[in-house]
Protein backbone atom coordinates (compact mmCIF):
# COMPACT_ATOMS: atom_id res chain seq x y z
CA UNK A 1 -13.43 16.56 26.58
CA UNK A 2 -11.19 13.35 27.82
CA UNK A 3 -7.78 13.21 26.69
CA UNK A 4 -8.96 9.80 25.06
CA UNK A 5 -11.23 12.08 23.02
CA UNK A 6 -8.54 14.34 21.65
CA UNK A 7 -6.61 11.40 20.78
CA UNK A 8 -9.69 9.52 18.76
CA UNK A 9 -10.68 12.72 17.64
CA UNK A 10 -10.15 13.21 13.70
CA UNK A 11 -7.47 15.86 12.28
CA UNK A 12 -9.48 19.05 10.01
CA UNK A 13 -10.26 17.77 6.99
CA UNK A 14 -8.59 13.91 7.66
CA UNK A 15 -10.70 10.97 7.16
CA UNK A 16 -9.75 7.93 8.87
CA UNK A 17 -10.08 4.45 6.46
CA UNK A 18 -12.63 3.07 8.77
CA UNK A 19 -14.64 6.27 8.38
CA UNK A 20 -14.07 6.23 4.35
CA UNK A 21 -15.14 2.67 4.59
CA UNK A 22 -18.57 3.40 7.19
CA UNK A 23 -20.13 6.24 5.00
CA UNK A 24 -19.53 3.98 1.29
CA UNK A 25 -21.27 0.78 3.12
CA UNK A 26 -23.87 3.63 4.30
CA UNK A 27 -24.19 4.93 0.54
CA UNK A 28 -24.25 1.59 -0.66
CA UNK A 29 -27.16 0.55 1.53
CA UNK A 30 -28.87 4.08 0.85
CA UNK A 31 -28.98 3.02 -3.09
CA UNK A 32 -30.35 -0.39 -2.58
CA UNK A 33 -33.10 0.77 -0.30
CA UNK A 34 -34.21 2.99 -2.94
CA UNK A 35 -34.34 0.37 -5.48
CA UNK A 36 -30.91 0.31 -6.85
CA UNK A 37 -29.30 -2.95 -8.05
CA UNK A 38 -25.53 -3.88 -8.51
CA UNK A 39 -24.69 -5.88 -11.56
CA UNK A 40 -21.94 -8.23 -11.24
CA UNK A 41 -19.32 -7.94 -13.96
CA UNK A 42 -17.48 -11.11 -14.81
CA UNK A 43 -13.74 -10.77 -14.64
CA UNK A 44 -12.09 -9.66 -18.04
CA UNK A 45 -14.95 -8.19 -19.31
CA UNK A 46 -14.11 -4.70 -21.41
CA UNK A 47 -16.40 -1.93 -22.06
CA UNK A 48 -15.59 -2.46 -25.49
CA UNK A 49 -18.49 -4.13 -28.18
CA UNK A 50 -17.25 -7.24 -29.72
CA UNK A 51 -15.73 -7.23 -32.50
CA UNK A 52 -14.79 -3.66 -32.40
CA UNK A 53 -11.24 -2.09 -32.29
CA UNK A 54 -10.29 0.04 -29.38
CA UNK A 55 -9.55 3.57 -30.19
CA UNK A 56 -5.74 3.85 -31.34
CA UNK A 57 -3.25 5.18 -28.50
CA UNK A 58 -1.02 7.58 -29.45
CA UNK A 59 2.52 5.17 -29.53
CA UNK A 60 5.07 6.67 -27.61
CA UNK A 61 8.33 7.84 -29.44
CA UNK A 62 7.64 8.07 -33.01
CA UNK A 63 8.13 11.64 -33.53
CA UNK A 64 12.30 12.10 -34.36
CA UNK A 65 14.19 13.74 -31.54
CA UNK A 66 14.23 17.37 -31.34
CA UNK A 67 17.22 19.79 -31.62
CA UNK A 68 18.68 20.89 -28.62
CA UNK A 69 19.29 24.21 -28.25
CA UNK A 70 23.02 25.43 -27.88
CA UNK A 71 23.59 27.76 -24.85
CA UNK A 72 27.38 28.02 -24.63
CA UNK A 73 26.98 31.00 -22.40
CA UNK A 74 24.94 30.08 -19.83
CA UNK A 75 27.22 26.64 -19.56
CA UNK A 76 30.43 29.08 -19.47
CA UNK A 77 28.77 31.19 -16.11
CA UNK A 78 27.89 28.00 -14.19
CA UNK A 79 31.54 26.62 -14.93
CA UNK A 80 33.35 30.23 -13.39
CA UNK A 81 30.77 30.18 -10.55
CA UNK A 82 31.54 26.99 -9.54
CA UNK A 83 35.50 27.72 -10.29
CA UNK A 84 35.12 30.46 -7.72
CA UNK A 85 33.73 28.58 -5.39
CA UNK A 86 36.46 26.21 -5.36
CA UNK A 87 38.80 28.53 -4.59
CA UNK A 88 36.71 30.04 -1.30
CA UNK A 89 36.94 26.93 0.61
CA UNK A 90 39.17 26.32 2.72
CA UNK A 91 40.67 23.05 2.05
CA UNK A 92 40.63 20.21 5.07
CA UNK A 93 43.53 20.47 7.12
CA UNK A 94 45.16 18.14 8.53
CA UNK A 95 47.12 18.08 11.93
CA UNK A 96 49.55 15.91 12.63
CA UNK A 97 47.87 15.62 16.01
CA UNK A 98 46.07 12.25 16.40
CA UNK A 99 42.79 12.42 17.53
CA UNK A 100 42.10 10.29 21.17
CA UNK A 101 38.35 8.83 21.52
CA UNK A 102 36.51 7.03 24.42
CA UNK A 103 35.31 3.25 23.50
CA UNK A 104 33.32 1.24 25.59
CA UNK A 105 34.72 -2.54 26.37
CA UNK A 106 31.98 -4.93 26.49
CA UNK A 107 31.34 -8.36 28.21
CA UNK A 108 29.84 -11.24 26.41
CA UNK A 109 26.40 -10.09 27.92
CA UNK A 110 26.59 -6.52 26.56
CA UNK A 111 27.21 -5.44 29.89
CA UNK A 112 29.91 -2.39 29.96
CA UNK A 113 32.88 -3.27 31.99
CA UNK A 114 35.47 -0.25 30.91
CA UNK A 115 36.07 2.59 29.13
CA UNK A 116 39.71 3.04 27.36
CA UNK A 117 41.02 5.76 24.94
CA UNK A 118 41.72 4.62 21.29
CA UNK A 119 43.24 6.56 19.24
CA UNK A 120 42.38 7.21 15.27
């Protein structure tokens, strides 16, 4: 196998969209050469009968909101938990020792022409 194979070659169980696409035109063809026909359905047409309703949705908040359940305990553990893990870090310290860093000067043509230390 050429390495141009392996790279074509599909992933398991990955179908590319040109492949998707080749086997429905092949299906397609398969049904009309059997004797199938396609009916063309004119745009906004519903599969609903003149004249009748559609079946009711179900509208979306009517019912009245439920109770919420209290659970003053399990709100009191998170709240020491994350009390206790306040207190295990160590807060940031700061030195009073500025920090140096190395910058790169550049010429108009984003060529770099020197390096100097900046500090923060």
């Amino acid at each position: 196998m050429t390495k141009k194979d392996e790279h074509n070659k599909p992933k398991l169980g990955v179908k590319s969209k040109a492949a998707i696409r080749r086997e429905l035109e092949q299906a397609t063809a398969k049904f009309l050469k059997v004797g199938g026909q396609v009916d063309n359905v004119p745009r906004g047409a519903s599969a609903w009968e003149p004249g009748t309703q559609p079946a009711p949705s179900r509208p979306l908040f009517t019912e009245p909101p439920s109770e919420r359940t209290p659970v003053p305990e399990v709100v009191a553990t998170i709240e020491a938990r994350r009390e206790s893990l306040k207190g295990a870090r160590k807060p940031a310290t700061k030195s009073g020792r500025r920090r140096s860093r190395k910058q790169v000067i550049y010429d108009d043509f984003g060529e770099p022409l020197r390096h100097v230390w900046v500090e923060d």
